[in-house]
C-alpha atoms as a PDB file:
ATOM      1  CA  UNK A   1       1.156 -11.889  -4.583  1.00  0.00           C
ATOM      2  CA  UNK A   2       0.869 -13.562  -1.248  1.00  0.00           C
ATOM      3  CA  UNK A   3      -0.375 -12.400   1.832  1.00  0.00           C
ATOM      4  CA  UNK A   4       3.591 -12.692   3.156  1.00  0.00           C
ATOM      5  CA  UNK A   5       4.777 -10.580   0.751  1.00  0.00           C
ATOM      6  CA  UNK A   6       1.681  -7.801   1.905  1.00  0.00           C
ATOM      7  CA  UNK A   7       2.515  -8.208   5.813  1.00  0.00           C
ATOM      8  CA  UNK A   8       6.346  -8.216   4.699  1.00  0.00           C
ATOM      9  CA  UNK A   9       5.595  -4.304   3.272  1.00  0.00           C
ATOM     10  CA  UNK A  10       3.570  -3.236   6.268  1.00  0.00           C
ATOM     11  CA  UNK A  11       5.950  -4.246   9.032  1.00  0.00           C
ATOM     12  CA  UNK A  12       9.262  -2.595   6.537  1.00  0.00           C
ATOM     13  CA  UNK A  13      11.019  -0.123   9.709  1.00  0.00           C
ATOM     14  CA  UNK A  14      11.011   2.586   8.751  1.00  0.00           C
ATOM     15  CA  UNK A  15       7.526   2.143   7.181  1.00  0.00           C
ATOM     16  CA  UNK A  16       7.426   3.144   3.590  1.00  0.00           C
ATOM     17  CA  UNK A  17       3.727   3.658   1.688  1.00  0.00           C
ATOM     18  CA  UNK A  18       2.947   1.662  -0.838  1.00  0.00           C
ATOM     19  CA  UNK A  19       0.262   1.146  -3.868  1.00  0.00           C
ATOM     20  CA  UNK A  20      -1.379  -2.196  -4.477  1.00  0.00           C
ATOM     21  CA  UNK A  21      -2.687  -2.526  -7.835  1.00  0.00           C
ATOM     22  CA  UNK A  22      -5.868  -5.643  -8.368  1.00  0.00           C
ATOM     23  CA  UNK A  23      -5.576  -7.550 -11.395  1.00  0.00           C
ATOM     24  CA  UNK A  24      -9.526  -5.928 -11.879  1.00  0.00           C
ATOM     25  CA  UNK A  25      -7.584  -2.672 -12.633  1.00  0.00           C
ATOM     26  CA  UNK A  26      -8.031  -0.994  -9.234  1.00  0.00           C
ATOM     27  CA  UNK A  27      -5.289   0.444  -6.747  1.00  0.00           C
ATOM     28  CA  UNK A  28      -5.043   0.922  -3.293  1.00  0.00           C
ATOM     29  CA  UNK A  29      -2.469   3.321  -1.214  1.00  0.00           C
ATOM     30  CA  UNK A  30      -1.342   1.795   2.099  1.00  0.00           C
ATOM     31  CA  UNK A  31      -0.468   5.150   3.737  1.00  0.00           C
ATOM     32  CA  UNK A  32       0.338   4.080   6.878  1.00  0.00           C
ATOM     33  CA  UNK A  33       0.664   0.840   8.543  1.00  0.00           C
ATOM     34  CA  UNK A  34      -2.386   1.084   9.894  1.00  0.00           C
ATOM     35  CA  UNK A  35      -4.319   0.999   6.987  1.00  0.00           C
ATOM     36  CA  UNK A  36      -3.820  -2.557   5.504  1.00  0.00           C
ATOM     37  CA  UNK A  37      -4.742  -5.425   7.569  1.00  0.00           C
ATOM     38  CA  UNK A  38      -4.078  -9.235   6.382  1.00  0.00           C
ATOM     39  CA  UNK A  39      -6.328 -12.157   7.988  1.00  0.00           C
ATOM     40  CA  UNK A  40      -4.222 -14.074  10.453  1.00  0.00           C
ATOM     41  CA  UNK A  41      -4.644 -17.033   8.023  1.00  0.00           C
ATOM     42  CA  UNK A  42      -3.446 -14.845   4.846  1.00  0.00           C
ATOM     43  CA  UNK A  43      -6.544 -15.550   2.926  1.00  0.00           C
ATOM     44  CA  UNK A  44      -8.277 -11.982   2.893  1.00  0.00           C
ATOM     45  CA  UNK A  45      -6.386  -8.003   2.894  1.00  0.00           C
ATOM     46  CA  UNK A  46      -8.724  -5.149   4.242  1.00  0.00           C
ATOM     47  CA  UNK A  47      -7.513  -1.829   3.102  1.00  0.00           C
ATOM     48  CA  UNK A  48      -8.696   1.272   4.532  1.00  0.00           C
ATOM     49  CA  UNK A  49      -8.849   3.892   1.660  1.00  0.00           C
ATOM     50  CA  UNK A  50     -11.157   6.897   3.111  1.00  0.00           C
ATOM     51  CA  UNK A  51     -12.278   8.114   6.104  1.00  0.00           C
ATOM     52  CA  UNK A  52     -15.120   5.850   6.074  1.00  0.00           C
ATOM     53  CA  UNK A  53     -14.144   3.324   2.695  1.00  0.00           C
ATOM     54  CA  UNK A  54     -12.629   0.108   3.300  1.00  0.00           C
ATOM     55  CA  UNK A  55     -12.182  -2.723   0.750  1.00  0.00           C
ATOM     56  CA  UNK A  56     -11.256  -6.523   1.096  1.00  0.00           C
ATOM     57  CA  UNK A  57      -9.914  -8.755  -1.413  1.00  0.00           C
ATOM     58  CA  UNK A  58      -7.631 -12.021  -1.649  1.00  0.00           C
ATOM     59  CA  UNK A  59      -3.988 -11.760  -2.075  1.00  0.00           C
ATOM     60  CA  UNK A  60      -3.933 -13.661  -5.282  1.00  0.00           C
ATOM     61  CA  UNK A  61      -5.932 -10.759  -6.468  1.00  0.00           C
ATOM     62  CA  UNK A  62      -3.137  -8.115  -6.363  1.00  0.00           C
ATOM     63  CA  UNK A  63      -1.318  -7.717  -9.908  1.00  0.00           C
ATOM     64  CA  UNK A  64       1.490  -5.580  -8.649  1.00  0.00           C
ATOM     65  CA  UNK A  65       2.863  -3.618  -5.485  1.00  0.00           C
ATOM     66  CA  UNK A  66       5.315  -0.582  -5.923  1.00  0.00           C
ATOM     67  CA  UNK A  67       6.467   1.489  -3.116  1.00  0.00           C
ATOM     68  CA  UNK A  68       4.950   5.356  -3.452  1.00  0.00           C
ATOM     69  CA  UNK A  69       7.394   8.237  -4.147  1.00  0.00           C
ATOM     70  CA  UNK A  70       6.469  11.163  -3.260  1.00  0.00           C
ATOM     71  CA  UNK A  71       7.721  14.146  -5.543  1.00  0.00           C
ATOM     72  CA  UNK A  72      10.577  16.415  -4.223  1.00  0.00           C
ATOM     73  CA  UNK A  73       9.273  20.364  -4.099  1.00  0.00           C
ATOM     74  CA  UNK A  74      10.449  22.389  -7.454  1.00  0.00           C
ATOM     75  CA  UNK A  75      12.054  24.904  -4.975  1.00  0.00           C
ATOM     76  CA  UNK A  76      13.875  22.362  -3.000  1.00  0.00           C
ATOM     77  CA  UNK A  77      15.717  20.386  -5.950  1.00  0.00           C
ATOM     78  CA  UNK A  78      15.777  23.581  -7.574  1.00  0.00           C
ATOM     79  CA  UNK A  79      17.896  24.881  -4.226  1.00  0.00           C
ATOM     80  CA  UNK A  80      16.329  28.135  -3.805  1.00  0.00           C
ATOM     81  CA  UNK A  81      18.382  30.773  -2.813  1.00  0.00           C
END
């Protein structure tokens, strides 16, 4: 993946969160836009994944990218009456 494809997911209006999974097996939600930054030169992502955690890693390094669904309520698609 390349660091356009990352800023491309970050700036989507409305925002939508999304996982990045590292070819080293790890995976990273990007909550919010604030939580992924790219270096102005694309080389390097920082990803903020706790409170006080925060990884960086090359582009190239990301395996994957899928947007993060999150499930619909049992009562809601079960329309509760």
């Amino acid at each position: 993946m390349d660091a356009e494809q990352i800023r491309s997911m970050r700036a989507a209006n409305p925002f939508r969160p999304f996982r990045l999974w590292l070819k080293d097996g790890r995976q990273f939600d990007v909550l919010r836009p604030l939580h992924v930054a790219i270096a102005e030169n694309g080389s390097r992502v920082l990803v903020a994944s706790g409170s006080e955690t925060a990884s960086w890693f090359s582009p190239e390094d990301v395996a994957a990218a899928e947007m993060i669904v999150h499930p619909t309520p049992i009562l809601a698609r079960e329309g509760a009456a």
